[in-house]
Protein backbone atom coordinates (compact mmCIF):
# COMPACT_ATOMS: atom_id res chain seq x y z
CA UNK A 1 -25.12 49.14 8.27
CA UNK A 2 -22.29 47.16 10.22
CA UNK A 3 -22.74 47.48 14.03
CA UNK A 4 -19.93 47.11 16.13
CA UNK A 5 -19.95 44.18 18.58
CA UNK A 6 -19.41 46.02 21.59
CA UNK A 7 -16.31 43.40 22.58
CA UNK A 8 -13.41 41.93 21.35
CA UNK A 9 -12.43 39.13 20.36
CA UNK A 10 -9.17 36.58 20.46
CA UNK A 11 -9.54 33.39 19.25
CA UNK A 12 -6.37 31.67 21.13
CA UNK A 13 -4.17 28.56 20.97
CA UNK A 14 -3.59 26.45 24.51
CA UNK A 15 -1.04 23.78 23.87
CA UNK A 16 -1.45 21.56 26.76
CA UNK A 17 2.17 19.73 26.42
CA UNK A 18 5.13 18.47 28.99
CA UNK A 19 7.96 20.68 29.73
CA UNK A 20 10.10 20.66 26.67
CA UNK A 21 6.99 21.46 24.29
CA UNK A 22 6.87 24.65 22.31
CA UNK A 23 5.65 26.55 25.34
CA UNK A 24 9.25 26.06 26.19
CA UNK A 25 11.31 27.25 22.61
CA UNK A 26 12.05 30.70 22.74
CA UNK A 27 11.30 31.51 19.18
CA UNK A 28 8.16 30.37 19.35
CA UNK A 29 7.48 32.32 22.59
CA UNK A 30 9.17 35.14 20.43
CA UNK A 31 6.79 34.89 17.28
CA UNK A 32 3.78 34.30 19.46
CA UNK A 33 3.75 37.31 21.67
CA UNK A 34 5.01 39.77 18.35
CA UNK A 35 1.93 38.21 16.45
CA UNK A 36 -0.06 39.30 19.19
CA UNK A 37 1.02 42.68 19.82
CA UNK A 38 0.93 43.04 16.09
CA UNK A 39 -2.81 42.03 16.22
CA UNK A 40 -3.36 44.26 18.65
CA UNK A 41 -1.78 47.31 16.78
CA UNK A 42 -3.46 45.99 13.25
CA UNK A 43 -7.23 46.19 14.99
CA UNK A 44 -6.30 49.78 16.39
CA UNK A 45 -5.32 51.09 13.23
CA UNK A 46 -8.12 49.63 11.48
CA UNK A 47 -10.84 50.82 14.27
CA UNK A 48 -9.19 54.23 14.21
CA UNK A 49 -9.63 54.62 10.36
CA UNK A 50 -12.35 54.17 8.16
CA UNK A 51 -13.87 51.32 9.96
CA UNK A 52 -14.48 53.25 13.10
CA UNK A 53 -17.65 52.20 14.45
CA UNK A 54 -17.85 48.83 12.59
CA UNK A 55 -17.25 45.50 12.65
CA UNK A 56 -13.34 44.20 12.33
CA UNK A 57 -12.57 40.91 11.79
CA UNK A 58 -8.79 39.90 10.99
CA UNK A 59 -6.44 36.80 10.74
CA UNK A 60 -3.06 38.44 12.47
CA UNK A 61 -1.23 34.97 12.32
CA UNK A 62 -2.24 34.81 8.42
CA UNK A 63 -0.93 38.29 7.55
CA UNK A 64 2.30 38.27 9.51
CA UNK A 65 3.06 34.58 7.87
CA UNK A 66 2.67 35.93 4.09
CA UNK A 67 4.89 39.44 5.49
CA UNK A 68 7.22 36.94 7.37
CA UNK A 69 7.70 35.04 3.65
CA UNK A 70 8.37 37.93 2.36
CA UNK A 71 10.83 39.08 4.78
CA UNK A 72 12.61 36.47 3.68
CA UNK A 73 13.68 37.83 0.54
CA UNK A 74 14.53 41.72 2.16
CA UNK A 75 17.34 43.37 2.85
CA UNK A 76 18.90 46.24 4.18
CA UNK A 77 16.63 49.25 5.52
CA UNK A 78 13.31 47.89 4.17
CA UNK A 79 14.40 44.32 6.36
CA UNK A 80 14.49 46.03 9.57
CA UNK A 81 11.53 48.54 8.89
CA UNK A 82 9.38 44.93 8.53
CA UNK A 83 11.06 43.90 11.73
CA UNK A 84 10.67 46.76 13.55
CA UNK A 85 6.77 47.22 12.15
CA UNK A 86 6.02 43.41 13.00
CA UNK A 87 7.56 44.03 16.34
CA UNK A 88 10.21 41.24 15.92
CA UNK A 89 12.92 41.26 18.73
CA UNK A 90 15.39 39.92 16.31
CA UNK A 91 15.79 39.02 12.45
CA UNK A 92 16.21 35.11 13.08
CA UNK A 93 13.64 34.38 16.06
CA UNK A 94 10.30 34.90 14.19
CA UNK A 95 11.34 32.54 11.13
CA UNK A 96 12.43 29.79 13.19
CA UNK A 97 8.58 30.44 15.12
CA UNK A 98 6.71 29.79 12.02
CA UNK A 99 8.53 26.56 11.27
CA UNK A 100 8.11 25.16 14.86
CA UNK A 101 3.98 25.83 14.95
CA UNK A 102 4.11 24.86 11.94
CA UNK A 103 3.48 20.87 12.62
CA UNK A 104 0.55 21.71 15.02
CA UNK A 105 -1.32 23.13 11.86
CA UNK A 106 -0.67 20.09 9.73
CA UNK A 107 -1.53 17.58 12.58
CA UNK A 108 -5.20 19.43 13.06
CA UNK A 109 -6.03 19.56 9.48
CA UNK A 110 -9.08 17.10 10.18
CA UNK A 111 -11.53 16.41 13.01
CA UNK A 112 -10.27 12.65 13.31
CA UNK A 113 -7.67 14.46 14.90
CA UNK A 114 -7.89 16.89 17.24
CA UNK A 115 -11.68 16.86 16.90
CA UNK A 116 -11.38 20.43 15.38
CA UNK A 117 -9.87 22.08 11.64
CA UNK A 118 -7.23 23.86 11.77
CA UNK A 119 -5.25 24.44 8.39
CA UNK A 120 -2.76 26.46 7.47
CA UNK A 121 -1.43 26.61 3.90
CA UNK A 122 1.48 28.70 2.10
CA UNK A 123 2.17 29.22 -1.66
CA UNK A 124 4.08 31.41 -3.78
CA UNK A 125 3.44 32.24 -7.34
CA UNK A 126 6.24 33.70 -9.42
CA UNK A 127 6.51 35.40 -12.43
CA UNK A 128 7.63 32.92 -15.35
CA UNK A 129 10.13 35.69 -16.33
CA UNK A 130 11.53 35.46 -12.54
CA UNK A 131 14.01 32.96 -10.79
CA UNK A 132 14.22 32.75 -6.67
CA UNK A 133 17.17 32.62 -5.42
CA UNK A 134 18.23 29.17 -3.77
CA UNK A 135 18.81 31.05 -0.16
CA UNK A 136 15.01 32.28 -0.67
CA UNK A 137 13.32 29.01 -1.74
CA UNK A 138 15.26 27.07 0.64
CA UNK A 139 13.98 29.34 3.70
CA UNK A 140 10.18 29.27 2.52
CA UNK A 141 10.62 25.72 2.14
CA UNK A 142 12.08 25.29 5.19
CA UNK A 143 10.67 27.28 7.31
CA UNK A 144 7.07 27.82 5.92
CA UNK A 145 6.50 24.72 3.65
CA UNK A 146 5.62 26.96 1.25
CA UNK A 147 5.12 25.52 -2.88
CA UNK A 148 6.44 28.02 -5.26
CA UNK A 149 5.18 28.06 -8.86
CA UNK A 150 5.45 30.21 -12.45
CA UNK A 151 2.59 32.16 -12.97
CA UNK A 152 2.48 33.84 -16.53
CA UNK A 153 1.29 37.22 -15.22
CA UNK A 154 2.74 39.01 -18.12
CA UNK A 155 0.12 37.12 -20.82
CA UNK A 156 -2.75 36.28 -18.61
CA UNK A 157 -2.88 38.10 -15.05
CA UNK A 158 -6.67 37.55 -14.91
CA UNK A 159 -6.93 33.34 -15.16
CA UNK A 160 -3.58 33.51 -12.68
CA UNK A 161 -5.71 36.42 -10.46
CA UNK A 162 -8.42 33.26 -10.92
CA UNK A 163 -6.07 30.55 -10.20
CA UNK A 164 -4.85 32.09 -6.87
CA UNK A 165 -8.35 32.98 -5.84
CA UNK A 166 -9.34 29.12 -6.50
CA UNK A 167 -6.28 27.91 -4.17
CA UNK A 168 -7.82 30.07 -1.41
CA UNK A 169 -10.77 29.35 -1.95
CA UNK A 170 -10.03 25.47 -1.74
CA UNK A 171 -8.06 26.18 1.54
CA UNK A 172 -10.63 27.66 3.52
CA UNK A 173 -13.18 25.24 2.60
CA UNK A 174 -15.05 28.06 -0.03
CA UNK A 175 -15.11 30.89 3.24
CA UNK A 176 -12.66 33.43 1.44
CA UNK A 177 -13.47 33.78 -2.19
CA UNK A 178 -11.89 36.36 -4.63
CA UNK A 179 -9.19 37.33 -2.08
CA UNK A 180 -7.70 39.32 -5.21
CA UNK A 181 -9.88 41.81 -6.49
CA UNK A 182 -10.48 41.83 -10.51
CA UNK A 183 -7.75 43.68 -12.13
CA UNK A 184 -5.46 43.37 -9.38
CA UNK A 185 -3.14 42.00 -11.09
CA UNK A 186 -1.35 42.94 -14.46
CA UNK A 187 1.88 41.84 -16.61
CA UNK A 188 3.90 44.17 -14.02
CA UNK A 189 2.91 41.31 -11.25
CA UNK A 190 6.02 40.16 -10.27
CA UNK A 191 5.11 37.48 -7.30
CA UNK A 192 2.15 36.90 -5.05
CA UNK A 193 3.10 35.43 -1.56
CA UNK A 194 -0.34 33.85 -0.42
CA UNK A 195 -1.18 32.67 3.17
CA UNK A 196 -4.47 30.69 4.11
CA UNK A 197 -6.19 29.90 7.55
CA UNK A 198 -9.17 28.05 8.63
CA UNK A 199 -10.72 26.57 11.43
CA UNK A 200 -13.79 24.95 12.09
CA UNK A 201 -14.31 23.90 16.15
CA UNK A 202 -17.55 23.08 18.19
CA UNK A 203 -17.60 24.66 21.78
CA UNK A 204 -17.07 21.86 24.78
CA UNK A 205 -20.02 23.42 25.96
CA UNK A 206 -22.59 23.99 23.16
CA UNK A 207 -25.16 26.44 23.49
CA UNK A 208 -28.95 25.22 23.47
CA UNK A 209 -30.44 26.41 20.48
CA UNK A 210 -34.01 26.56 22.26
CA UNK A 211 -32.17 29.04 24.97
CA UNK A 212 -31.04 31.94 22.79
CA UNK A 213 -33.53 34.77 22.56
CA UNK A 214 -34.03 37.95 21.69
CA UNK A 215 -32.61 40.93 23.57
CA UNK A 216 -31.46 44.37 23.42
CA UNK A 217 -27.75 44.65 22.17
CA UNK A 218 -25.98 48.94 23.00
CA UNK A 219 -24.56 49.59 20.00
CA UNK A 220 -22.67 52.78 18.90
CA UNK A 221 -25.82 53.39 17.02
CA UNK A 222 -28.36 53.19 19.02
CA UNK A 223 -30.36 49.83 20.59
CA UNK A 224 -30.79 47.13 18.77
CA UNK A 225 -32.41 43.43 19.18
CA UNK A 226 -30.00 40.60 18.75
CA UNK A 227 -30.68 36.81 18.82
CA UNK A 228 -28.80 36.35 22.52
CA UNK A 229 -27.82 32.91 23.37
CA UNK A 230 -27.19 31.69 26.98
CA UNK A 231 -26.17 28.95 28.89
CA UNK A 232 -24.70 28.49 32.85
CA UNK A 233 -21.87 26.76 33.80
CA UNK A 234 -18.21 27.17 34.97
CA UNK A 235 -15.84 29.16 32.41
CA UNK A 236 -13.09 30.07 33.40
CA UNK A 237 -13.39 33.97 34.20
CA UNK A 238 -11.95 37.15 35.23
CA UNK A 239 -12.70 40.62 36.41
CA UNK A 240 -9.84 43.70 35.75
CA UNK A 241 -10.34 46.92 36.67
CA UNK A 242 -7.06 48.13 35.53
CA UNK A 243 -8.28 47.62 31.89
CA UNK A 244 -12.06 48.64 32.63
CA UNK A 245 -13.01 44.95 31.50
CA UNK A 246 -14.26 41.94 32.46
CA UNK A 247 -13.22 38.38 30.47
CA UNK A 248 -14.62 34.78 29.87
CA UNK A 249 -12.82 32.02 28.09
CA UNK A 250 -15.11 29.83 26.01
CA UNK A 251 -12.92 26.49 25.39
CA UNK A 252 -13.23 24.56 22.01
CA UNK A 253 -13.85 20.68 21.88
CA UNK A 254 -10.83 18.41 21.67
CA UNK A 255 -10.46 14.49 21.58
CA UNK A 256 -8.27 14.96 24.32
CA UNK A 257 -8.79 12.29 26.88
CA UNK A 258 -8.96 14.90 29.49
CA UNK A 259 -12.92 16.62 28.94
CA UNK A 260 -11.35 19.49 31.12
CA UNK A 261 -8.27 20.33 28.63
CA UNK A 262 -8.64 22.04 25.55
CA UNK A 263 -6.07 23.24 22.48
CA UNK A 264 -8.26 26.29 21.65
CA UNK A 265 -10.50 28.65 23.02
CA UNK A 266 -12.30 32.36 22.28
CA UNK A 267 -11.24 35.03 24.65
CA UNK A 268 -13.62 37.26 25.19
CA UNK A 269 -12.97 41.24 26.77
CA UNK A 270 -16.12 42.96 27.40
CA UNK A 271 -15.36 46.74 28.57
CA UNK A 272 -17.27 47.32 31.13
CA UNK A 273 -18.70 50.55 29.85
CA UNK A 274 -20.80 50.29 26.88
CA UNK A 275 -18.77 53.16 25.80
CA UNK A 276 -15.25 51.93 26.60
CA UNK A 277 -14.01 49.78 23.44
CA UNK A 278 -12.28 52.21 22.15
CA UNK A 279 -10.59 53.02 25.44
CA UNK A 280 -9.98 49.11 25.84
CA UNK A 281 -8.52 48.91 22.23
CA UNK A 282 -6.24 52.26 22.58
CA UNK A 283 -4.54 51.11 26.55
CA UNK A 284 -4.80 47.13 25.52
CA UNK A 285 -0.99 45.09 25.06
CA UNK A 286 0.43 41.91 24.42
CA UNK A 287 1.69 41.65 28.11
CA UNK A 288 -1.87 42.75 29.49
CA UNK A 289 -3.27 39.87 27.18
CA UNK A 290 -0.77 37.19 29.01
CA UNK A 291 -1.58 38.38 32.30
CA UNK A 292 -5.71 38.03 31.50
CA UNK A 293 -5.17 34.48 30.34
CA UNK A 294 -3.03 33.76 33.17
CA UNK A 295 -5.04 35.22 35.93
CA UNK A 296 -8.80 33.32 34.66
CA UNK A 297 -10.61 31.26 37.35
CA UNK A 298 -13.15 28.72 37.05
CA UNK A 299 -16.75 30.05 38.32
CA UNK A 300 -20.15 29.78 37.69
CA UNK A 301 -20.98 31.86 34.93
CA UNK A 302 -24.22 33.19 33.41
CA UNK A 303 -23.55 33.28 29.85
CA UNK A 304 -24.85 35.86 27.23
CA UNK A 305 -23.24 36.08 24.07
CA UNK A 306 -24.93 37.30 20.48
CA UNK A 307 -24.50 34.98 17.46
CA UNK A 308 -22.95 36.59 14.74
CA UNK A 309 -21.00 36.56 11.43
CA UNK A 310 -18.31 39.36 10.33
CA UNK A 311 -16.54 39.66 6.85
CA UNK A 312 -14.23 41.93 6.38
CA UNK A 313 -12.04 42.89 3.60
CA UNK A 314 -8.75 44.88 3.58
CA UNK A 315 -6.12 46.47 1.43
CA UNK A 316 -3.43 46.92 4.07
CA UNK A 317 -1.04 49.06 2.38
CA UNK A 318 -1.61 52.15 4.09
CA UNK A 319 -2.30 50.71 7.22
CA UNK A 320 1.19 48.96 7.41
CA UNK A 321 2.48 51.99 6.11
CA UNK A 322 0.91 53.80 9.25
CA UNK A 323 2.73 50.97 11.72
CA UNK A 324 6.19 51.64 10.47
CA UNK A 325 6.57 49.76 7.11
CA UNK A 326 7.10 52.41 4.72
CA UNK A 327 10.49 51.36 2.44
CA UNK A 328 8.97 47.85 1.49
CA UNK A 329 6.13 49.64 -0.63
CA UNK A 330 8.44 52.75 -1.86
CA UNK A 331 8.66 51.63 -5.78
CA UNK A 332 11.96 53.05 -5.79
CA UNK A 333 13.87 52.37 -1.97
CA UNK A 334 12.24 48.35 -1.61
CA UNK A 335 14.62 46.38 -1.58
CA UNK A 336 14.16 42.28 -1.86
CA UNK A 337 17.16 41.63 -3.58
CA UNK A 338 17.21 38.31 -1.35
CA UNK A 339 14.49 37.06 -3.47
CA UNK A 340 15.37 36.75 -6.95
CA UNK A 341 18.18 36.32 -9.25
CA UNK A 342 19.62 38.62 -12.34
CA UNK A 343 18.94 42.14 -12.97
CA UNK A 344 15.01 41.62 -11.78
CA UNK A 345 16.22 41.52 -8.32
CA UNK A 346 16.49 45.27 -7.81
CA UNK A 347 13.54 46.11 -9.46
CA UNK A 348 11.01 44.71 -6.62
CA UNK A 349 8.56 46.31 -4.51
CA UNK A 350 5.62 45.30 -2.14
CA UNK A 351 2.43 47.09 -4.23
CA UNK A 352 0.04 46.14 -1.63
CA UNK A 353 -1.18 43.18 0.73
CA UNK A 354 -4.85 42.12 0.45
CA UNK A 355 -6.81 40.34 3.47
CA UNK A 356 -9.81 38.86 3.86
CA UNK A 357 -10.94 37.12 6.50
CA UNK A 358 -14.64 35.91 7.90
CA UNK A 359 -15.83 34.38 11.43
CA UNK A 360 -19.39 32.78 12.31
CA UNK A 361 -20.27 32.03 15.78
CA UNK A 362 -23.46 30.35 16.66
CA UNK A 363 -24.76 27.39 19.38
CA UNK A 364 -22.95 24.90 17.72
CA UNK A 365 -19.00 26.65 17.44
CA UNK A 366 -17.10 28.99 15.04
CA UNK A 367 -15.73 28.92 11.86
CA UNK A 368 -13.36 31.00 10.92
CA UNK A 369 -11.50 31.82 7.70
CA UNK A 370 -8.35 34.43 6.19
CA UNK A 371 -6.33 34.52 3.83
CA UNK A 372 -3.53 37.27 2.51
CA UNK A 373 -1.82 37.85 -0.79
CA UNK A 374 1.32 39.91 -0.38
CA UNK A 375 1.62 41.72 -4.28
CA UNK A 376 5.06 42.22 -5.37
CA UNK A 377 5.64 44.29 -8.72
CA UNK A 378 8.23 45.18 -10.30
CA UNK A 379 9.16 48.77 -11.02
CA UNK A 380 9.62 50.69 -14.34
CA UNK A 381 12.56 51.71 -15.25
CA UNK A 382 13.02 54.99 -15.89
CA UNK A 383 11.47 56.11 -19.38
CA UNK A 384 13.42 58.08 -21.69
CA UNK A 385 11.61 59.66 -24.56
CA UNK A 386 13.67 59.58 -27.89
CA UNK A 387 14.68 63.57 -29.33
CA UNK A 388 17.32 63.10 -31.99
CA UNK A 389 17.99 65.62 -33.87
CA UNK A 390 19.14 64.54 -37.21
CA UNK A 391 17.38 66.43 -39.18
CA UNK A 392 16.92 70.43 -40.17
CA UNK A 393 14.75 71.94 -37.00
CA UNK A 394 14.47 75.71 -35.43
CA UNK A 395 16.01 77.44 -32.47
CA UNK A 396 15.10 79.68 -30.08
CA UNK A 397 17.13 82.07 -27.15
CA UNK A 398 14.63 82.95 -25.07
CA UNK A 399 14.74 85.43 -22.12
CA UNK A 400 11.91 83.56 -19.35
CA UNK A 401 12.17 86.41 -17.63
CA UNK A 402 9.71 88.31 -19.61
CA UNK A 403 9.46 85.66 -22.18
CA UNK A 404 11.30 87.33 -25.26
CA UNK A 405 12.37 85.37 -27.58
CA UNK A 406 15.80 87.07 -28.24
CA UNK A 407 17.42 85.01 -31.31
CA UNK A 408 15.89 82.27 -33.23
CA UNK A 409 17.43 80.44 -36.56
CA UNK A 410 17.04 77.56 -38.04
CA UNK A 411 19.47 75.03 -38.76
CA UNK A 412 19.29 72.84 -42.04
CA UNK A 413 23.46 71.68 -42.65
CA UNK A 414 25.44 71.21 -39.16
CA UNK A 415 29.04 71.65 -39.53
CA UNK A 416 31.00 68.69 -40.86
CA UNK A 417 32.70 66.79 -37.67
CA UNK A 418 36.12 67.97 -38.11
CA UNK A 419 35.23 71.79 -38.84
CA UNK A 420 33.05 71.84 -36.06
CA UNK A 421 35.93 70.62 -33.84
CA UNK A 422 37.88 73.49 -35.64
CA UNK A 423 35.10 76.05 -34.39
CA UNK A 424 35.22 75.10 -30.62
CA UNK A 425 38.47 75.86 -30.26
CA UNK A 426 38.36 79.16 -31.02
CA UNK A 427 37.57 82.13 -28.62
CA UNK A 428 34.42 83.52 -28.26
């Protein structure tokens, strides 16, 4: 059985610039504080359903960069819904967000570096029978550095399923494998927007391996015996009794000149109940998240934290549902006519978004994978089922009310066409 943690977890991104950095840009300040209260929502949703009790591990920035993608290509009703449900404060903000972080992703892809991994990687595969628009492709390009490619989904949706899974796979350095589920795609598979994260960082203060012991861990469940490790030093630390919790910030290495700056860090909340996640998850907002970070002080801190490793796997179609994004699934209301060309274009439909992501924490650092596949089919039209009647048949006059059957006949030679014009003109 999955035991819950007892404490959350935010693995967040210091950039330690000059004024005039991205700190500064307002669309970046705009896509970085929806992403978060996004996040926030997305772990109390997924707490409050079928996961209560366990485990949750999820890539926010990963999901709401394969949704953002697809925003691209929305319109109408179902644009703002997505909007509205990734709590963006306008349509144009968030896109131009993506695009400016963008470069800090490519520019930590190796520890020669930064001195940590952190890679983020976009591709779309399309339907051979499909054709982006040039508004679409130039966006995604632009703003996401995204590849598109034809994917014959009609003739062989499992080596494509394969294919994508590979990508990922390659991505996040063989963490997130089989990100799409066998059979989860068939020759109805219009697109599949993919988004893939990793990182890979050693704390700036490891943990001695010889230190961590066992001890008792309060789970929902009962007591259990954890391997605890432990180390002293100053972290920079806070205490907040308005949100029942008390937080640490555990700063990842950098080959920053500085040894006291750092680009990333894990936040850690730990209710002070060993009851009170949930209350801590249900009250918790982006704004009370800011004013944590920004109210830490450096002390002298005794240290206990349990190594662990979560995978967790997600079809978040209802959930988003649940959070406001209802028209972008409905097979019939979608509409991403922004995305393709020709008659396909009002045909398309978000079927469901799959997510996967893992995290492993021990004395050395984390490493941390996710990855999301935004499925896009493309709807049926309606089916009608051929009755011609050009041959002899029976009829029936039925009363339903009792069902009596009040005439029947048979007919064998219609009228000829212009004495069965005579007929309906006359009176009955």
């Amino acid at each position: 059985m999955v035991v819950s943690l007892g404490l959350l977890i935010c693995v967040s991104v210091h950039i330690t610039m000059a004024s005039g950095s991205l700190l500064d840009k307002a669309e970046v300040k705009d896509m970085a504080a929806a992403n978060t209260q996004f996040a926030l929502d997305l772990v109390r949703k997924c707490a409050a359903g079928g996961m209560k009790g366990q485990n949750v591990f999820l890539g926010p920035y990963s999901i709401t960069t394969a949704l953002a993608m697809t925003y691209m290509g929305a319109r109408g009703d179902t644009a703002e819904e997505m909007k509205s449900a990734l709590k963006w404060s306008s349509p144009e903000a968030p896109t131009a967000g993506f695009g400016s972080y963008l470069p800090l992703l490519q520019e930590a892809a190796s520890p020669a570096s930064k001195g940590y991994v952190l890679v983020g990687a976009q591709r779309i595969y399309v339907s051979r029978k499909m054709t982006l628009t040039g508004e679409f492709s130039k966006a995604t390009q632009q703003h996401f550095s995204s590849e598109a490619q034809t994917a014959d989904f009609v003739g062989q949706a499992e080596k494509e399923r394969d294919n994508i899974n590979s990508w990922v796979s390659g991505q996040t350095r063989g963490k997130i494998t089989d990100l799409l589920p066998s059979g989860s795609l068939d020759s109805m598979t219009a697109m599949v927007l993919v988004q893939a994260l990793y990182f890979k960082g050693n704390w700036m203060h490891k943990f001695d391996a010889r230190k961590t012991q066992p001890a008792d861990f309060f789970a929902p469940n009962g007591k259990i015996r954890v391997s605890m490790m432990q180390q002293e030093r100053n972290f920079n630390y806070g205490k907040f009794q308005e949100l029942g919790c008390t937080a640490v910030e555990l700063p990842y290495a950098s080959n920053s000149d500085n040894s006291s700056s750092h680009d990333l860090s894990m936040l850690i909340l730990l209710p002070d109940a060993k009851d009170g996640l949930g209350q801590l998850e249900e009250q918790l907002t982006a704004a009370d998240l800011e004013k944590v970070r920004k109210n830490l002080h450096s002390v002298k801190v005794n240290l206990k934290l349990p190594k662990f490793s979560v995978e967790s796997s997600f079809a978040l179609k209802d959930i988003l549902i649940k959070l406001g994004m209802t028209l972008a699934f409905h097979n019939q209301k979608a509409d991403f006519s922004g995305m393709v060309t020709g008659p396909d274009a009002e045909l398309l439909y978000i079927s469901e978004v799959f997510h996967k992501a893992v995290v492993e924490v021990n004395e050395e650092g984390t490493e941390a994978a996710a990855a999301t596949a935004v499925r896009m089919m493309k709807r049926s039209l309606p089916v009608f089922y051929p009755f011609i009647a050009d041959h002899p048949f029976l009829f029936f006059i039925l009363d339903a009310r009792a069902d009596v059957v009040l005439f029947s006949g048979r007919l064998t030679v219609p009228p000829a066409a212009s004495e069965a014009q005579s007929q309906g003109k006359e009176e009955l």
